[in-house]
Protein backbone atom coordinates (compact mmCIF):
# COMPACT_ATOMS: atom_id res chain seq x y z
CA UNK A 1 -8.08 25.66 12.30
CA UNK A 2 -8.48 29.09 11.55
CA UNK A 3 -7.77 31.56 15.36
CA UNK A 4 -11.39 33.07 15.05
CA UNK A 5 -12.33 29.19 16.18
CA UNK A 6 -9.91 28.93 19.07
CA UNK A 7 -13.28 29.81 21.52
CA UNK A 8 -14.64 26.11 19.81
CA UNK A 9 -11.72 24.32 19.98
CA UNK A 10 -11.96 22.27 23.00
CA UNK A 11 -15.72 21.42 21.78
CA UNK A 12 -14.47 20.38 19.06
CA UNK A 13 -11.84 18.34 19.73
CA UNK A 14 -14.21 16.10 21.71
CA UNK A 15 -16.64 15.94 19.04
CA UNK A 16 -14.00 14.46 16.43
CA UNK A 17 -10.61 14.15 18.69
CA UNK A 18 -8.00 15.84 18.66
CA UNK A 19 -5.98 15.96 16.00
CA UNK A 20 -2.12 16.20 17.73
CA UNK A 21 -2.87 13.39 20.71
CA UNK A 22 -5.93 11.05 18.72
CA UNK A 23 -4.36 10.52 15.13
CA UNK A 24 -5.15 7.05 15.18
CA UNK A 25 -8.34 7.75 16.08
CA UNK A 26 -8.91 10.67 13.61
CA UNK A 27 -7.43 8.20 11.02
CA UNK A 28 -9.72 5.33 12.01
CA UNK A 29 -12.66 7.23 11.40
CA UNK A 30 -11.87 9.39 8.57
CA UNK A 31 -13.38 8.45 4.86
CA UNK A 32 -9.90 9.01 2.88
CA UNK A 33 -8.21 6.05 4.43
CA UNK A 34 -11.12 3.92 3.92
CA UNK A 35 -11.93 5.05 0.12
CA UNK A 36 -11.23 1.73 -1.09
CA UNK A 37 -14.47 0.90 1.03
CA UNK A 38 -16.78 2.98 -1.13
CA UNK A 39 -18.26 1.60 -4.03
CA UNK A 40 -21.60 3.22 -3.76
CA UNK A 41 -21.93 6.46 -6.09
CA UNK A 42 -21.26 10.02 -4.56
CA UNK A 43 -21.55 13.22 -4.69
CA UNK A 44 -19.29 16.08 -3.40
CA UNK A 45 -20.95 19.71 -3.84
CA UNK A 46 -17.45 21.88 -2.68
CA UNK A 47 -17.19 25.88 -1.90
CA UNK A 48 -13.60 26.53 -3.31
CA UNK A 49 -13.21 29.39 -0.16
CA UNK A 50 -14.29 26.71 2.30
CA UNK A 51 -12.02 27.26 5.55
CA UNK A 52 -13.61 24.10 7.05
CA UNK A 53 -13.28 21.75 4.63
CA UNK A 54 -10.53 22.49 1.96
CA UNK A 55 -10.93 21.90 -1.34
CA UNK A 56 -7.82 19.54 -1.57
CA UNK A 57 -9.67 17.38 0.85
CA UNK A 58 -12.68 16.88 -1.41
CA UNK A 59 -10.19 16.34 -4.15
CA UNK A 60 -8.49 13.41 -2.48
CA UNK A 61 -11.48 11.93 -1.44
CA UNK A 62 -13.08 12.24 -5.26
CA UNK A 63 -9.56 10.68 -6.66
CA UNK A 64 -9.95 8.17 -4.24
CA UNK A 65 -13.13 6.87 -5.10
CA UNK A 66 -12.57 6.99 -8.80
CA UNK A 67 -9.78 4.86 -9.01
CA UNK A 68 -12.71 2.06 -7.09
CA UNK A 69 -14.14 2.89 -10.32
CA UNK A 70 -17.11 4.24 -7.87
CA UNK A 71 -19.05 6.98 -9.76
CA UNK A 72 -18.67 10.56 -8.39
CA UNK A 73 -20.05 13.73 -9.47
CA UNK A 74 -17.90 16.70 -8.08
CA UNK A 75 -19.25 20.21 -8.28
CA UNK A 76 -17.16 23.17 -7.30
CA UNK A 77 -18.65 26.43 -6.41
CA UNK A 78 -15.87 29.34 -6.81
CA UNK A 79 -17.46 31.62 -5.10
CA UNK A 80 -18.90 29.83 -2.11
CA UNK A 81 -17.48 28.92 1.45
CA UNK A 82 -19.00 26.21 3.76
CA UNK A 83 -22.38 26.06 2.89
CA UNK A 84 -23.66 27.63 -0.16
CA UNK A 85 -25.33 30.89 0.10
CA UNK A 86 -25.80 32.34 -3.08
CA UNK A 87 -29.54 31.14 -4.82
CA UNK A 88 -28.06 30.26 -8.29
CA UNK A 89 -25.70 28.00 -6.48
CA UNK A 90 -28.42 26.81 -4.08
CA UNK A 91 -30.80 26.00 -7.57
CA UNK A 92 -27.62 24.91 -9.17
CA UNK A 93 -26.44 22.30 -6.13
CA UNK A 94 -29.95 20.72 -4.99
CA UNK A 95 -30.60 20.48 -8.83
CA UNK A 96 -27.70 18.33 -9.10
CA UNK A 97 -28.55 16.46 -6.13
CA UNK A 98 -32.20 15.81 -7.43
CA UNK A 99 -30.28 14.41 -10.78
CA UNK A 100 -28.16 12.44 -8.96
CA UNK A 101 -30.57 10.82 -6.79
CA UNK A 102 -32.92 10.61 -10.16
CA UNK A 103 -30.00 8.25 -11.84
CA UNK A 104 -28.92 6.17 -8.91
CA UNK A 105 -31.49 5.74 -6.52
């Protein structure tokens, strides 16, 4: 958790638990240890400077559902952080989404 969020963290830790007295909890409700559950197709649109959600999380949830044999089309934005603000990204990521929901919906 980066210290510019220290103001949020109580907040947060009741929204999701927290993560140094609840990691059974955190573990019971997170989507890596219950990859093997997903066999629906996904998509992961990632910002590679994301401080919320790292990108090594997105990879191990992408690896995950591959080996299912699940479908998953990964985009990484380089240049983005959590959310994408950039409009060639923006085009580039809701185009992708629009594709994806074109083949599998």
């Amino acid at each position: 958790m980066p210290p510019w969020w220290e103001a949020a963290r109580e907040l947060l830790y009741k929204k999701i638990g927290d993560p140094y007295e609840q990691t059974e909890y955190i573990r019971s409700i997170s989507p890596l240890f219950h990859a093997e559950k997903i066999n629906k197709p996904l998509i992961v649109l990632q910002g590679a400077n994301d401080p919320r959600v790292l990108q090594v999380e997105s990879d191990d949830i992408v690896e995950k559902v591959k080996e299912n044999g699940v479908p998953v089309e990964y985009i990484i934005f380089e240049d983005e952080g959590h959310g994408f603000t950039k409009r060639e990204n923006q085009i580039k990521g809701y185009r992708a989404i629009r594709e994806f929901l074109d083949t599998y919906l």
